[in-house]
C-alpha atoms as a PDB file:
ATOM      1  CA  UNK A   1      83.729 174.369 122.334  1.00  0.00           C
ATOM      2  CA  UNK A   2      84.577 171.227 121.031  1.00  0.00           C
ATOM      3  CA  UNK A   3      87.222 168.855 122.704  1.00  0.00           C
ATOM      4  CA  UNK A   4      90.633 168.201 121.115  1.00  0.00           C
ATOM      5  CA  UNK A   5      89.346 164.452 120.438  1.00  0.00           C
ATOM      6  CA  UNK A   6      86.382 165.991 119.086  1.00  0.00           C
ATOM      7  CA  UNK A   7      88.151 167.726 116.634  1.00  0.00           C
ATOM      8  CA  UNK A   8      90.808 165.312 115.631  1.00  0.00           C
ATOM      9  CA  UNK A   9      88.645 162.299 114.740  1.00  0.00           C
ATOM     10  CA  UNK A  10      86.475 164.797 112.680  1.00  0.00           C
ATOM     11  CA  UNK A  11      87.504 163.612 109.059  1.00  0.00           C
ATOM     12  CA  UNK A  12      86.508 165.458 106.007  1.00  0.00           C
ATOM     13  CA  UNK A  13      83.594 163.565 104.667  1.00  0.00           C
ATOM     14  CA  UNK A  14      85.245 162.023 101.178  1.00  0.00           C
ATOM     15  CA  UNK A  15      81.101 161.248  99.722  1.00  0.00           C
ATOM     16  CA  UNK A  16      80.772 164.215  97.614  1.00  0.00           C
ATOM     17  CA  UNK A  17      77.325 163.950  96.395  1.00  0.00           C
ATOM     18  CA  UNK A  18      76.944 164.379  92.227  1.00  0.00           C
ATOM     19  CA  UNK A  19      74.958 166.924  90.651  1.00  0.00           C
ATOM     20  CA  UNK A  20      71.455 165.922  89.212  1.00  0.00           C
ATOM     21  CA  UNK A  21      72.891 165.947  86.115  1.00  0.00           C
ATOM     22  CA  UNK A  22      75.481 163.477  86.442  1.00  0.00           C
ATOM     23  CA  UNK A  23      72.734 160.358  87.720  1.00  0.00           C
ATOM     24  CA  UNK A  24      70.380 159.111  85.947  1.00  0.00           C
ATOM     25  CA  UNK A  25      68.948 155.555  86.109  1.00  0.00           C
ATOM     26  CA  UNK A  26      69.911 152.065  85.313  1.00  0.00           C
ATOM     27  CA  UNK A  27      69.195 151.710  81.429  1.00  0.00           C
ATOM     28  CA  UNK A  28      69.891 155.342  80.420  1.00  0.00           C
ATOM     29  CA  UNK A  29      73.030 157.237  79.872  1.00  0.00           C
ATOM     30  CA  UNK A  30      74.376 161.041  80.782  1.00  0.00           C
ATOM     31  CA  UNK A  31      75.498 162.273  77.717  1.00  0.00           C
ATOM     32  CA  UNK A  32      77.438 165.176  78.610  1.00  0.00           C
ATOM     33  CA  UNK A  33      77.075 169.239  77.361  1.00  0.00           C
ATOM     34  CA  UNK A  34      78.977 169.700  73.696  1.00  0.00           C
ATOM     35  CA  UNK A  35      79.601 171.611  70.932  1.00  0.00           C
ATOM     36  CA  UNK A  36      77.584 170.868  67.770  1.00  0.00           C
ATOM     37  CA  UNK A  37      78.197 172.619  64.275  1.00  0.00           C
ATOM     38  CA  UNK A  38      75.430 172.262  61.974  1.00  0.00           C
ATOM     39  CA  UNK A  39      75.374 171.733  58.762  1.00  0.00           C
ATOM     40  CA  UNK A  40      75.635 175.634  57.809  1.00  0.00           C
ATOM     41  CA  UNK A  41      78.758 175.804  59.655  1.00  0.00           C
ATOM     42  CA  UNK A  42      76.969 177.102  62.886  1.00  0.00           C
ATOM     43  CA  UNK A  43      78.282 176.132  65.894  1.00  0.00           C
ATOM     44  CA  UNK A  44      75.188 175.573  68.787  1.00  0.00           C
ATOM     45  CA  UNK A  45      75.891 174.132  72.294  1.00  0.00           C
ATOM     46  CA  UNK A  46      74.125 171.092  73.742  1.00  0.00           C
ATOM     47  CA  UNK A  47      73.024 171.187  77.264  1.00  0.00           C
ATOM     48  CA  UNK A  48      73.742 167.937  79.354  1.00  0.00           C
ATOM     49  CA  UNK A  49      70.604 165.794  79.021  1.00  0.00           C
ATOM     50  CA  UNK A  50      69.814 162.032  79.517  1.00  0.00           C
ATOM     51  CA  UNK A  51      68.993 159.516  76.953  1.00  0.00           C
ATOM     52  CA  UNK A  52      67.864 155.977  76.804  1.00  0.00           C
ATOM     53  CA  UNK A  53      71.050 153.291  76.112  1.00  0.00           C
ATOM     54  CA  UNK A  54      70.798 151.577  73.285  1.00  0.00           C
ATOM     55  CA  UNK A  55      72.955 150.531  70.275  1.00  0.00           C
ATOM     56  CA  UNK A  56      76.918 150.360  71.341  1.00  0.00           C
ATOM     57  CA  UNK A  57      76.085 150.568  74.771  1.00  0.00           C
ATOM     58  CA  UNK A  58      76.976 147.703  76.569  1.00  0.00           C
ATOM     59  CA  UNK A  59      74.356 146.703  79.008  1.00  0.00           C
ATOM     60  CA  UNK A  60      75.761 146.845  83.021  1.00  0.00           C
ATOM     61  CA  UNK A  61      75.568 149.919  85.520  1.00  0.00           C
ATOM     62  CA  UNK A  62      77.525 153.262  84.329  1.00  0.00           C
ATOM     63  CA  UNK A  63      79.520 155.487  86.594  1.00  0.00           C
ATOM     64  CA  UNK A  64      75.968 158.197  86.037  1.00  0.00           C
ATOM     65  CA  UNK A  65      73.713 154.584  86.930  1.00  0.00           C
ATOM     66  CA  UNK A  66      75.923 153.609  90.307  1.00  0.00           C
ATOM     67  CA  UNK A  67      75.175 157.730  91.829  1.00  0.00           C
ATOM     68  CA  UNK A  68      71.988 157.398  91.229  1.00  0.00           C
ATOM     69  CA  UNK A  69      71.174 154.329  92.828  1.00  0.00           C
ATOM     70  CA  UNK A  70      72.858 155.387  96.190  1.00  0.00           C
ATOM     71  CA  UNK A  71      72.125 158.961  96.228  1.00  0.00           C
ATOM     72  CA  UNK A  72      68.669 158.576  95.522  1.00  0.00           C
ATOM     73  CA  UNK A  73      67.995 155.324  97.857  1.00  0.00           C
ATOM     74  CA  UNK A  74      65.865 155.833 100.775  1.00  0.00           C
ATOM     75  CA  UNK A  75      67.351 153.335 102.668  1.00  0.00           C
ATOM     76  CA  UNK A  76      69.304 154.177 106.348  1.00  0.00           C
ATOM     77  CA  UNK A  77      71.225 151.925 107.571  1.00  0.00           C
ATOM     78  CA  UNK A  78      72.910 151.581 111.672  1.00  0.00           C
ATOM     79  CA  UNK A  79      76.455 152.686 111.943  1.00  0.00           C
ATOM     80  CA  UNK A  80      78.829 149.827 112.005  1.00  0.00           C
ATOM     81  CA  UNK A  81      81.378 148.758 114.924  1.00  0.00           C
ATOM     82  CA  UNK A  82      84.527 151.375 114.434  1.00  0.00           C
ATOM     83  CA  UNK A  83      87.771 148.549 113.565  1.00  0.00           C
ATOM     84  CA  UNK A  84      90.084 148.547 115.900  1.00  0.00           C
ATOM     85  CA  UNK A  85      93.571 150.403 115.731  1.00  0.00           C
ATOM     86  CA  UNK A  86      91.337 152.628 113.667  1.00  0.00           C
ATOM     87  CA  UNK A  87      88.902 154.630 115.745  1.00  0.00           C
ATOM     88  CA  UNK A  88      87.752 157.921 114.272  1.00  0.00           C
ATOM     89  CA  UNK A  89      87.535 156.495 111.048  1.00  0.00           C
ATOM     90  CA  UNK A  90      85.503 154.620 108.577  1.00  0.00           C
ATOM     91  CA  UNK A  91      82.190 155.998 109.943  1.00  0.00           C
ATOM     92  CA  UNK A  92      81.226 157.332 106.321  1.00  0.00           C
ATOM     93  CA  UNK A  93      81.321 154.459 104.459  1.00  0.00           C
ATOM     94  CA  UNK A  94      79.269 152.299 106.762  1.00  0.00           C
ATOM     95  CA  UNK A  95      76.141 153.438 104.973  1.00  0.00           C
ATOM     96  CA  UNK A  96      78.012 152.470 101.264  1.00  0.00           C
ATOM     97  CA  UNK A  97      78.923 149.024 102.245  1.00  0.00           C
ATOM     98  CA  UNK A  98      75.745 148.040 103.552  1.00  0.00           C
ATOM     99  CA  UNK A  99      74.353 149.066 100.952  1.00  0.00           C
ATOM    100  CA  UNK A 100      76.116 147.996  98.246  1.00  0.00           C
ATOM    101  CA  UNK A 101      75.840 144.342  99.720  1.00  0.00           C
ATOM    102  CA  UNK A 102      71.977 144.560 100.200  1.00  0.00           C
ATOM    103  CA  UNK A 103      71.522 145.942  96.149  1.00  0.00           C
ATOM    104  CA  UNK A 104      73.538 143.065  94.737  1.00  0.00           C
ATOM    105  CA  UNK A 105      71.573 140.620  97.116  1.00  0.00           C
ATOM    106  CA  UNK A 106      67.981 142.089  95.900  1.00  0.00           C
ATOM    107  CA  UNK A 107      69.870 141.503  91.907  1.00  0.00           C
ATOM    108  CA  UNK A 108      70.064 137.433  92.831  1.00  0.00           C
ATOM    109  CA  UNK A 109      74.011 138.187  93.790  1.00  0.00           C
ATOM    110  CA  UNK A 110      74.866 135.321  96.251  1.00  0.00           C
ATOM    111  CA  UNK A 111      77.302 135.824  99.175  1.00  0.00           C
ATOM    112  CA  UNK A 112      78.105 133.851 102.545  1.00  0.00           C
ATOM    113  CA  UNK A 113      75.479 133.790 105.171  1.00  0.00           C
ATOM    114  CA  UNK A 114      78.085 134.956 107.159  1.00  0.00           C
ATOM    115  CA  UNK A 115      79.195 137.974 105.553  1.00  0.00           C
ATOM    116  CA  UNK A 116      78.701 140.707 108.110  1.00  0.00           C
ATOM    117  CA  UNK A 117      79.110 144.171 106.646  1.00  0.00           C
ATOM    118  CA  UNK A 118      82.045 144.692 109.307  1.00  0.00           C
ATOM    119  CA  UNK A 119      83.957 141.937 107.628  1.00  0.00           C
ATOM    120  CA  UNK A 120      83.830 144.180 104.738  1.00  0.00           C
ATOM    121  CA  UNK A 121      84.558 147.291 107.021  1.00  0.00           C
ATOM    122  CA  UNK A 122      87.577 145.616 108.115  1.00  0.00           C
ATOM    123  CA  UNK A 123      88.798 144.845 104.470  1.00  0.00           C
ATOM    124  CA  UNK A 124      89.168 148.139 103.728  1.00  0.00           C
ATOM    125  CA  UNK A 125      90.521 149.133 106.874  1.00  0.00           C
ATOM    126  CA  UNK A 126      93.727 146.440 106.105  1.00  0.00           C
ATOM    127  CA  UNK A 127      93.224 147.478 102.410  1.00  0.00           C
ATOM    128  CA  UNK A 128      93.648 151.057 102.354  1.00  0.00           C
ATOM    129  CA  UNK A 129      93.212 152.289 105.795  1.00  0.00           C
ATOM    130  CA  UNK A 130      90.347 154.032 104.909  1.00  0.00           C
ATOM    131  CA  UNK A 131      91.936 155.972 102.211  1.00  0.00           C
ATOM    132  CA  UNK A 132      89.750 156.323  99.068  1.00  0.00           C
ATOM    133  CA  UNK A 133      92.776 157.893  97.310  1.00  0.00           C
ATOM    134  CA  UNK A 134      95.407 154.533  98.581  1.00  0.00           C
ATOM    135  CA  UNK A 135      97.671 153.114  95.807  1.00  0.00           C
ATOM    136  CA  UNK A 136      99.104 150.239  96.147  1.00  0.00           C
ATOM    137  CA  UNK A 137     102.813 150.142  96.437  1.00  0.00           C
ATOM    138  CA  UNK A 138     103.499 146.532  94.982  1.00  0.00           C
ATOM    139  CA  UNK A 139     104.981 146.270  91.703  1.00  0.00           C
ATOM    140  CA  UNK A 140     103.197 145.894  88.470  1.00  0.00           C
ATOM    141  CA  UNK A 141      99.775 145.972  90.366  1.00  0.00           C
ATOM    142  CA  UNK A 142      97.405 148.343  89.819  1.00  0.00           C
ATOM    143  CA  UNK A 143      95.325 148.449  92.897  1.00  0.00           C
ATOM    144  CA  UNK A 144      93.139 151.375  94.348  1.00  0.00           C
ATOM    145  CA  UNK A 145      90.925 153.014  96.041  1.00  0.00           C
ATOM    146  CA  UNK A 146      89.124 151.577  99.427  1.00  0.00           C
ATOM    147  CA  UNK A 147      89.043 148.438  98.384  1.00  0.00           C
ATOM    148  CA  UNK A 148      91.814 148.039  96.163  1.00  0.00           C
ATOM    149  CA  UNK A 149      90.190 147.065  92.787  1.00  0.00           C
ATOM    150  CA  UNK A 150      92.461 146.457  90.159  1.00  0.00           C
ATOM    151  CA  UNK A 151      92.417 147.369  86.099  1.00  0.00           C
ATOM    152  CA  UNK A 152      92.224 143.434  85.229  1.00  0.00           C
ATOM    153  CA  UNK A 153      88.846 143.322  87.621  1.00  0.00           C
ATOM    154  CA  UNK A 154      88.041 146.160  86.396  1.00  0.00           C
ATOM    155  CA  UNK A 155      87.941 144.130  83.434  1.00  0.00           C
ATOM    156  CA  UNK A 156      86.533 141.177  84.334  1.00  0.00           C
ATOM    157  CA  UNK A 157      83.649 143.148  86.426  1.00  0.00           C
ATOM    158  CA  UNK A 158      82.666 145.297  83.364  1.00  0.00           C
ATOM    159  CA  UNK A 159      82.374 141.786  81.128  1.00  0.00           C
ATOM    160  CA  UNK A 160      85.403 142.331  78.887  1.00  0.00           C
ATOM    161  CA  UNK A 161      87.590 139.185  77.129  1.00  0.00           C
ATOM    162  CA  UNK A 162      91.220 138.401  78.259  1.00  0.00           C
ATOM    163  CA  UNK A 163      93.669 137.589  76.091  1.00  0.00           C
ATOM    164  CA  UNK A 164      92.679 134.125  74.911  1.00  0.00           C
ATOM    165  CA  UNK A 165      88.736 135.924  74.567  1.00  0.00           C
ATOM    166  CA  UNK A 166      87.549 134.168  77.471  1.00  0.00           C
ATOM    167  CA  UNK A 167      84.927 136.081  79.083  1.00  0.00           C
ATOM    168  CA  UNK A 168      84.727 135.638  83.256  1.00  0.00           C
ATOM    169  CA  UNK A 169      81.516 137.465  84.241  1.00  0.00           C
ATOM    170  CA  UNK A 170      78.529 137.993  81.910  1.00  0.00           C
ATOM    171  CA  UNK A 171      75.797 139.506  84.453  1.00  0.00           C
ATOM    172  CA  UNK A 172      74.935 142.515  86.790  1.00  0.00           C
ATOM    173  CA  UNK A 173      78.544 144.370  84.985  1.00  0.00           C
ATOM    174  CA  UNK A 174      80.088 148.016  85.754  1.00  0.00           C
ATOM    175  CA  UNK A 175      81.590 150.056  83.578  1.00  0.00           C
ATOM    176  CA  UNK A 176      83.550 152.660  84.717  1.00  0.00           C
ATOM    177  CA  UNK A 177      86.850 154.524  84.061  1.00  0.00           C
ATOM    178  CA  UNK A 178      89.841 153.275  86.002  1.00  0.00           C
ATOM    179  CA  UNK A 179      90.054 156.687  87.290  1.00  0.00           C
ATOM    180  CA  UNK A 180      86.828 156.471  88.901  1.00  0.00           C
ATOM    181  CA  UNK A 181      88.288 153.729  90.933  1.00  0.00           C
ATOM    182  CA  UNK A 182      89.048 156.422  93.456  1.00  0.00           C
ATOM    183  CA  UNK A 183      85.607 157.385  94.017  1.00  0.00           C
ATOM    184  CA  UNK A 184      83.960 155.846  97.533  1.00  0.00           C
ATOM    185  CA  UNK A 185      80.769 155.348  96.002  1.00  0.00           C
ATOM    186  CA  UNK A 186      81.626 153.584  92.942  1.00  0.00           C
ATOM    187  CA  UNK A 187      84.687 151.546  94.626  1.00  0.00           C
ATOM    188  CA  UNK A 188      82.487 150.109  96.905  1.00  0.00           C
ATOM    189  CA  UNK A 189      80.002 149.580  94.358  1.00  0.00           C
ATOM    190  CA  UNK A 190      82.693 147.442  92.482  1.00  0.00           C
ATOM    191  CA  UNK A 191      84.761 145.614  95.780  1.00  0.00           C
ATOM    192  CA  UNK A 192      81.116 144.422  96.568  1.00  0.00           C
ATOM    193  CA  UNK A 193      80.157 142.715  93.048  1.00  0.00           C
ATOM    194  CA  UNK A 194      83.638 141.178  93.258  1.00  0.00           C
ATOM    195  CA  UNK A 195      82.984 139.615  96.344  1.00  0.00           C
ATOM    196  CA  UNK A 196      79.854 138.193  94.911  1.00  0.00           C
ATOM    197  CA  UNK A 197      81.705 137.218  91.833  1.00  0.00           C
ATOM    198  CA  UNK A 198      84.327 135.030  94.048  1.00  0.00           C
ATOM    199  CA  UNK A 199      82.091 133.488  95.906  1.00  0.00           C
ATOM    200  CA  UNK A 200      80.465 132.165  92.554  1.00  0.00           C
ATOM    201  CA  UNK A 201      83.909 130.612  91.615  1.00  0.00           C
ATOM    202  CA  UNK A 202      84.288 128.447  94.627  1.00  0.00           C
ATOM    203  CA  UNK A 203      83.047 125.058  93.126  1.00  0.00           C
ATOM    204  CA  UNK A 204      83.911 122.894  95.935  1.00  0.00           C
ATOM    205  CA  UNK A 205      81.700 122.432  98.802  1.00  0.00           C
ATOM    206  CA  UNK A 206      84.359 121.907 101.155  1.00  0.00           C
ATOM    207  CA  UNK A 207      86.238 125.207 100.598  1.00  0.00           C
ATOM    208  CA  UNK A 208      82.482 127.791 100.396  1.00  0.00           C
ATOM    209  CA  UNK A 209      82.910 129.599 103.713  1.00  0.00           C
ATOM    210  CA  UNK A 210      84.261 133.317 104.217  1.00  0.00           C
ATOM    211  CA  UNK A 211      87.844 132.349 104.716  1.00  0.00           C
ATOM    212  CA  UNK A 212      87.954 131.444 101.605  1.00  0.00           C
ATOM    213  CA  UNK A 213      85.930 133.973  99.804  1.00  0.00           C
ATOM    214  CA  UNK A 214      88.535 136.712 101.880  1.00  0.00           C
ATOM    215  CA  UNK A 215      91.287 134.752 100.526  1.00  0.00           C
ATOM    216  CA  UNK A 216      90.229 134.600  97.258  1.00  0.00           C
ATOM    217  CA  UNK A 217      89.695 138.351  96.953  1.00  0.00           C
ATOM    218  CA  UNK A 218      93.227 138.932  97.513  1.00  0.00           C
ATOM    219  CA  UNK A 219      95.135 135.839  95.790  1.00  0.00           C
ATOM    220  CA  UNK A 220      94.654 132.156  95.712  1.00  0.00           C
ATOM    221  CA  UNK A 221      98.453 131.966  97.255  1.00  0.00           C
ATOM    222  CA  UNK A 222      99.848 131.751 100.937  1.00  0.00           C
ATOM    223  CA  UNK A 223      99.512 135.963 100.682  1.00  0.00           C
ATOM    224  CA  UNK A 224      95.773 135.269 100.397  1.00  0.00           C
ATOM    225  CA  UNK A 225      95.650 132.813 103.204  1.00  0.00           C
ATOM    226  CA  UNK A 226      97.619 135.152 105.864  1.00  0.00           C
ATOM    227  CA  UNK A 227      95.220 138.312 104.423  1.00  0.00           C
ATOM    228  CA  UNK A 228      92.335 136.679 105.107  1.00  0.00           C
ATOM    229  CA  UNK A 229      93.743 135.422 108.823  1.00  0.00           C
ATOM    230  CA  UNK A 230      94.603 139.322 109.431  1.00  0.00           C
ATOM    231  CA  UNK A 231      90.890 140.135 107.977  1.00  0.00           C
ATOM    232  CA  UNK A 232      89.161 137.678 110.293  1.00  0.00           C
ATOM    233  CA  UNK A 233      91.222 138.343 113.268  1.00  0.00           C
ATOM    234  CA  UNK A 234      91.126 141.922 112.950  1.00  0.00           C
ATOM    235  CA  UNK A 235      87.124 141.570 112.649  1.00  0.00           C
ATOM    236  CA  UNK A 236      86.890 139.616 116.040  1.00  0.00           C
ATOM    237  CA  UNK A 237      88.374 142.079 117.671  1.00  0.00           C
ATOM    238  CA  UNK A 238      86.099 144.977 116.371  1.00  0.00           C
ATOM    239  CA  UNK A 239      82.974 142.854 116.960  1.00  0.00           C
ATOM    240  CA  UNK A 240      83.799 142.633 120.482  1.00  0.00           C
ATOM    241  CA  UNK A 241      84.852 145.688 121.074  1.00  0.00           C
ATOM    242  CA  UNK A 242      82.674 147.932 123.283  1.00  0.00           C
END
Protein backbone atom coordinates (compact mmCIF):
# COMPACT_ATOMS: atom_id res chain seq x y z
CA UNK A 1 0.00 0.00 0.00
CA UNK A 2 1.20 3.22 -0.71
CA UNK A 3 1.91 5.90 2.07
CA UNK A 4 -0.29 9.00 2.49
CA UNK A 5 2.86 11.13 1.19
CA UNK A 6 3.05 8.73 -1.49
CA UNK A 7 -0.17 9.45 -2.63
CA UNK A 8 -0.45 13.13 -2.13
CA UNK A 9 2.63 14.29 -4.06
CA UNK A 10 1.39 11.94 -6.92
CA UNK A 11 0.23 14.70 -9.48
CA UNK A 12 -1.63 13.89 -12.58
CA UNK A 13 0.94 13.96 -15.27
CA UNK A 14 -0.30 17.30 -17.40
CA UNK A 15 2.19 15.88 -20.82
CA UNK A 16 -0.50 14.32 -22.75
CA UNK A 17 1.29 12.87 -25.59
CA UNK A 18 -0.37 13.83 -29.34
CA UNK A 19 -1.56 11.39 -31.69
CA UNK A 20 0.71 10.50 -34.76
CA UNK A 21 -1.35 12.47 -36.65
CA UNK A 22 -1.05 15.67 -35.05
CA UNK A 23 3.27 15.77 -35.44
CA UNK A 24 4.89 15.88 -38.20
CA UNK A 25 8.31 17.49 -38.86
CA UNK A 26 9.88 20.84 -39.08
CA UNK A 27 9.08 22.05 -42.77
CA UNK A 28 5.73 20.25 -43.21
CA UNK A 29 2.30 20.99 -42.01
CA UNK A 30 -0.83 18.77 -40.48
CA UNK A 31 -3.54 19.67 -42.49
CA UNK A 32 -6.41 18.45 -40.67
CA UNK A 33 -9.52 15.79 -41.87
CA UNK A 34 -12.38 17.93 -43.99
CA UNK A 35 -15.15 17.94 -46.00
CA UNK A 36 -14.62 18.38 -49.76
CA UNK A 37 -17.55 18.76 -52.39
CA UNK A 38 -16.51 18.17 -55.80
CA UNK A 39 -17.33 19.67 -58.58
CA UNK A 40 -20.58 17.39 -59.20
CA UNK A 41 -21.88 18.49 -55.99
CA UNK A 42 -20.49 15.33 -54.15
CA UNK A 43 -19.45 15.73 -50.92
CA UNK A 44 -16.09 13.22 -50.08
CA UNK A 45 -14.17 13.41 -46.74
CA UNK A 46 -10.42 13.99 -46.47
CA UNK A 47 -8.48 12.00 -44.05
CA UNK A 48 -5.84 13.99 -41.94
CA UNK A 49 -2.57 13.74 -43.89
CA UNK A 50 0.73 15.77 -43.93
CA UNK A 51 2.02 17.98 -46.58
CA UNK A 52 5.13 19.87 -47.35
CA UNK A 53 4.83 23.96 -46.31
CA UNK A 54 5.11 26.04 -48.87
CA UNK A 55 3.40 29.17 -50.32
CA UNK A 56 1.54 31.30 -47.34
CA UNK A 57 3.20 29.42 -44.85
CA UNK A 58 5.36 31.35 -42.89
CA UNK A 59 8.57 29.60 -42.20
CA UNK A 60 9.15 28.91 -38.04
CA UNK A 61 8.06 25.71 -35.97
CA UNK A 62 4.08 24.93 -35.92
CA UNK A 63 2.18 23.74 -32.91
CA UNK A 64 2.21 19.87 -35.21
CA UNK A 65 6.44 20.76 -35.68
CA UNK A 66 7.08 21.57 -31.66
CA UNK A 67 5.22 17.64 -30.69
CA UNK A 68 7.14 16.17 -32.88
CA UNK A 69 10.39 17.29 -31.98
CA UNK A 70 9.92 16.34 -28.22
CA UNK A 71 7.86 13.34 -28.53
CA UNK A 72 9.94 11.79 -30.94
CA UNK A 73 13.52 12.86 -29.35
CA UNK A 74 15.56 10.16 -27.97
CA UNK A 75 17.14 12.16 -25.61
CA UNK A 76 16.77 11.41 -21.44
CA UNK A 77 17.66 13.74 -19.43
CA UNK A 78 18.45 13.52 -15.06
CA UNK A 79 15.65 14.78 -12.96
CA UNK A 80 16.25 18.22 -11.70
CA UNK A 81 16.58 19.48 -7.89
CA UNK A 82 12.66 19.69 -6.63
CA UNK A 83 12.36 23.97 -5.71
CA UNK A 84 11.86 24.53 -2.51
CA UNK A 85 8.39 25.37 -0.80
CA UNK A 86 7.39 23.18 -3.70
CA UNK A 87 8.24 19.54 -3.18
CA UNK A 88 6.06 17.03 -4.99
CA UNK A 89 5.96 19.08 -7.87
CA UNK A 90 7.56 20.07 -11.06
CA UNK A 91 9.11 16.60 -11.61
CA UNK A 92 7.37 16.37 -15.19
CA UNK A 93 8.62 19.14 -16.76
CA UNK A 94 12.25 18.61 -15.90
CA UNK A 95 12.65 16.56 -19.05
CA UNK A 96 10.79 19.71 -21.24
CA UNK A 97 13.04 22.36 -19.98
CA UNK A 98 16.14 20.67 -20.54
CA UNK A 99 15.27 20.04 -23.47
CA UNK A 100 13.93 22.83 -24.87
CA UNK A 101 17.22 24.74 -23.81
CA UNK A 102 19.57 22.08 -25.42
CA UNK A 103 17.34 22.28 -29.09
CA UNK A 104 17.61 26.05 -29.27
CA UNK A 105 21.41 25.75 -28.31
CA UNK A 106 22.08 22.97 -31.20
CA UNK A 107 19.83 25.96 -33.63
CA UNK A 108 22.92 28.65 -32.79
CA UNK A 109 20.39 30.15 -29.90
CA UNK A 110 22.82 31.82 -27.39
CA UNK A 111 22.11 31.88 -23.62
CA UNK A 112 24.30 32.56 -20.36
CA UNK A 113 26.92 30.08 -19.49
CA UNK A 114 25.29 30.10 -16.42
CA UNK A 115 21.89 29.20 -17.17
CA UNK A 116 21.25 26.04 -15.21
CA UNK A 117 18.01 24.35 -16.20
CA UNK A 118 16.89 24.79 -12.39
CA UNK A 119 17.04 28.51 -12.85
CA UNK A 120 14.44 27.87 -15.35
CA UNK A 121 12.68 25.28 -12.98
CA UNK A 122 12.46 27.90 -10.49
CA UNK A 123 10.88 30.49 -12.97
CA UNK A 124 8.06 28.64 -13.37
CA UNK A 125 7.75 27.62 -9.96
CA UNK A 126 7.42 31.75 -8.98
CA UNK A 127 5.58 32.03 -12.37
CA UNK A 128 2.79 29.76 -12.15
CA UNK A 129 3.50 27.38 -9.43
CA UNK A 130 3.66 24.73 -11.66
CA UNK A 131 0.32 25.28 -13.10
CA UNK A 132 0.19 24.84 -16.92
CA UNK A 133 -3.40 26.18 -16.81
CA UNK A 134 -2.14 29.70 -14.40
CA UNK A 135 -3.56 33.07 -15.60
CA UNK A 136 -2.28 35.86 -14.60
CA UNK A 137 -4.33 38.07 -12.41
CA UNK A 138 -2.76 41.57 -13.34
CA UNK A 139 -4.72 43.83 -15.36
CA UNK A 140 -4.61 44.18 -19.06
CA UNK A 141 -1.89 41.38 -19.23
CA UNK A 142 -2.33 38.46 -20.90
CA UNK A 143 0.02 36.02 -19.37
CA UNK A 144 -0.17 32.10 -19.24
CA UNK A 145 0.65 28.99 -18.93
CA UNK A 146 4.04 27.71 -17.01
CA UNK A 147 5.89 30.27 -17.98
CA UNK A 148 3.66 33.02 -18.43
CA UNK A 149 4.03 33.95 -22.17
CA UNK A 150 2.09 36.70 -23.23
CA UNK A 151 -0.07 37.48 -26.70
CA UNK A 152 2.48 40.48 -27.59
CA UNK A 153 5.50 37.66 -27.32
CA UNK A 154 3.53 35.59 -28.75
CA UNK A 155 3.89 38.04 -31.35
CA UNK A 156 7.15 38.97 -31.36
CA UNK A 157 8.30 35.08 -31.06
CA UNK A 158 6.22 34.05 -34.16
CA UNK A 159 8.00 37.18 -36.26
CA UNK A 160 4.95 39.43 -36.58
CA UNK A 161 5.17 43.62 -36.98
CA UNK A 162 3.97 45.96 -34.12
CA UNK A 163 2.24 48.79 -34.70
CA UNK A 164 4.82 51.09 -36.27
CA UNK A 165 5.80 47.55 -38.60
CA UNK A 166 8.85 47.04 -36.77
CA UNK A 167 9.70 43.52 -36.75
CA UNK A 168 11.72 42.21 -33.30
CA UNK A 169 12.74 38.62 -34.12
CA UNK A 170 13.28 37.28 -37.66
CA UNK A 171 14.83 33.64 -36.90
CA UNK A 172 14.12 30.14 -35.32
CA UNK A 173 9.96 31.64 -34.95
CA UNK A 174 6.77 29.70 -33.43
CA UNK A 175 3.60 29.94 -34.47
CA UNK A 176 1.03 28.86 -32.44
CA UNK A 177 -2.52 29.76 -31.25
CA UNK A 178 -2.70 31.76 -28.05
CA UNK A 179 -4.73 28.99 -26.79
CA UNK A 180 -2.03 26.62 -27.11
CA UNK A 181 -0.21 28.72 -24.65
CA UNK A 182 -1.59 26.36 -22.07
CA UNK A 183 0.01 23.40 -23.38
CA UNK A 184 3.42 22.23 -21.26
CA UNK A 185 5.11 21.21 -24.24
CA UNK A 186 4.67 24.09 -26.43
CA UNK A 187 4.90 26.78 -23.42
CA UNK A 188 8.10 25.66 -22.65
CA UNK A 189 9.00 25.45 -26.12
CA UNK A 190 8.16 29.27 -26.34
CA UNK A 191 9.46 30.63 -22.48
CA UNK A 192 12.79 29.00 -23.73
CA UNK A 193 13.23 30.90 -27.25
CA UNK A 194 12.29 34.02 -25.27
CA UNK A 195 14.96 33.63 -23.01
CA UNK A 196 17.29 33.27 -25.89
CA UNK A 197 15.69 36.18 -27.55
CA UNK A 198 16.49 38.53 -24.32
CA UNK A 199 19.63 37.61 -23.93
CA UNK A 200 20.26 38.77 -27.66
CA UNK A 201 18.92 42.29 -26.68
CA UNK A 202 21.36 42.98 -23.94
CA UNK A 203 23.91 45.18 -25.92
CA UNK A 204 25.98 46.24 -23.10
CA UNK A 205 28.73 44.20 -21.82
CA UNK A 206 28.39 45.34 -18.43
CA UNK A 207 24.73 44.32 -17.88
CA UNK A 208 25.10 40.29 -19.98
CA UNK A 209 24.84 38.07 -16.90
CA UNK A 210 21.61 36.05 -15.72
CA UNK A 211 20.32 38.73 -13.43
CA UNK A 212 19.71 40.55 -16.04
CA UNK A 213 18.46 38.18 -18.60
CA UNK A 214 15.76 37.06 -15.43
CA UNK A 215 14.97 40.60 -15.17
CA UNK A 216 14.47 41.24 -18.51
CA UNK A 217 12.04 38.36 -18.99
CA UNK A 218 9.72 39.88 -16.66
CA UNK A 219 10.08 43.85 -17.17
CA UNK A 220 12.93 46.21 -17.54
CA UNK A 221 11.37 48.08 -14.24
CA UNK A 222 12.08 47.75 -10.38
CA UNK A 223 9.23 44.64 -10.71
CA UNK A 224 11.85 42.98 -12.92
CA UNK A 225 14.72 43.65 -10.63
CA UNK A 226 12.91 42.22 -7.30
CA UNK A 227 11.58 39.04 -9.74
CA UNK A 228 14.73 38.21 -10.69
CA UNK A 229 16.18 38.62 -6.80
CA UNK A 230 13.15 36.15 -5.78
CA UNK A 231 14.26 33.85 -8.95
CA UNK A 232 17.91 33.72 -7.92
CA UNK A 233 17.34 33.43 -4.30
CA UNK A 234 14.76 30.93 -4.57
CA UNK A 235 17.30 28.88 -6.92
CA UNK A 236 20.10 28.91 -4.18
CA UNK A 237 18.10 27.47 -1.98
CA UNK A 238 16.94 24.50 -4.24
CA UNK A 239 20.54 23.91 -5.40
CA UNK A 240 21.54 23.30 -1.97
CA UNK A 241 18.98 21.55 -0.88
CA UNK A 242 19.56 17.84 -0.10
Amino acid sequence: MKSMNESKNKKKNTLIKPSPSEMCPPGYHVVRGHKRVCASGTVTWVDAHVRKNRGKIRPGLLKENIYFLFWRSKKKYSSLKEIKGFEGKGAEYDQLIQFWLDYWVSEGIEFPKDLDPLIVKAMIAIESTFNPSAATKAKNSTAAGLMQVTDQSLRVLGGFPDKKDWIEMRKHLLHVEKVDKLDPVINVALGTRLLGHKWSQIRDSKKRNIRQLIRDYHSRDQEGDTYADKVLSLYENSRKKR
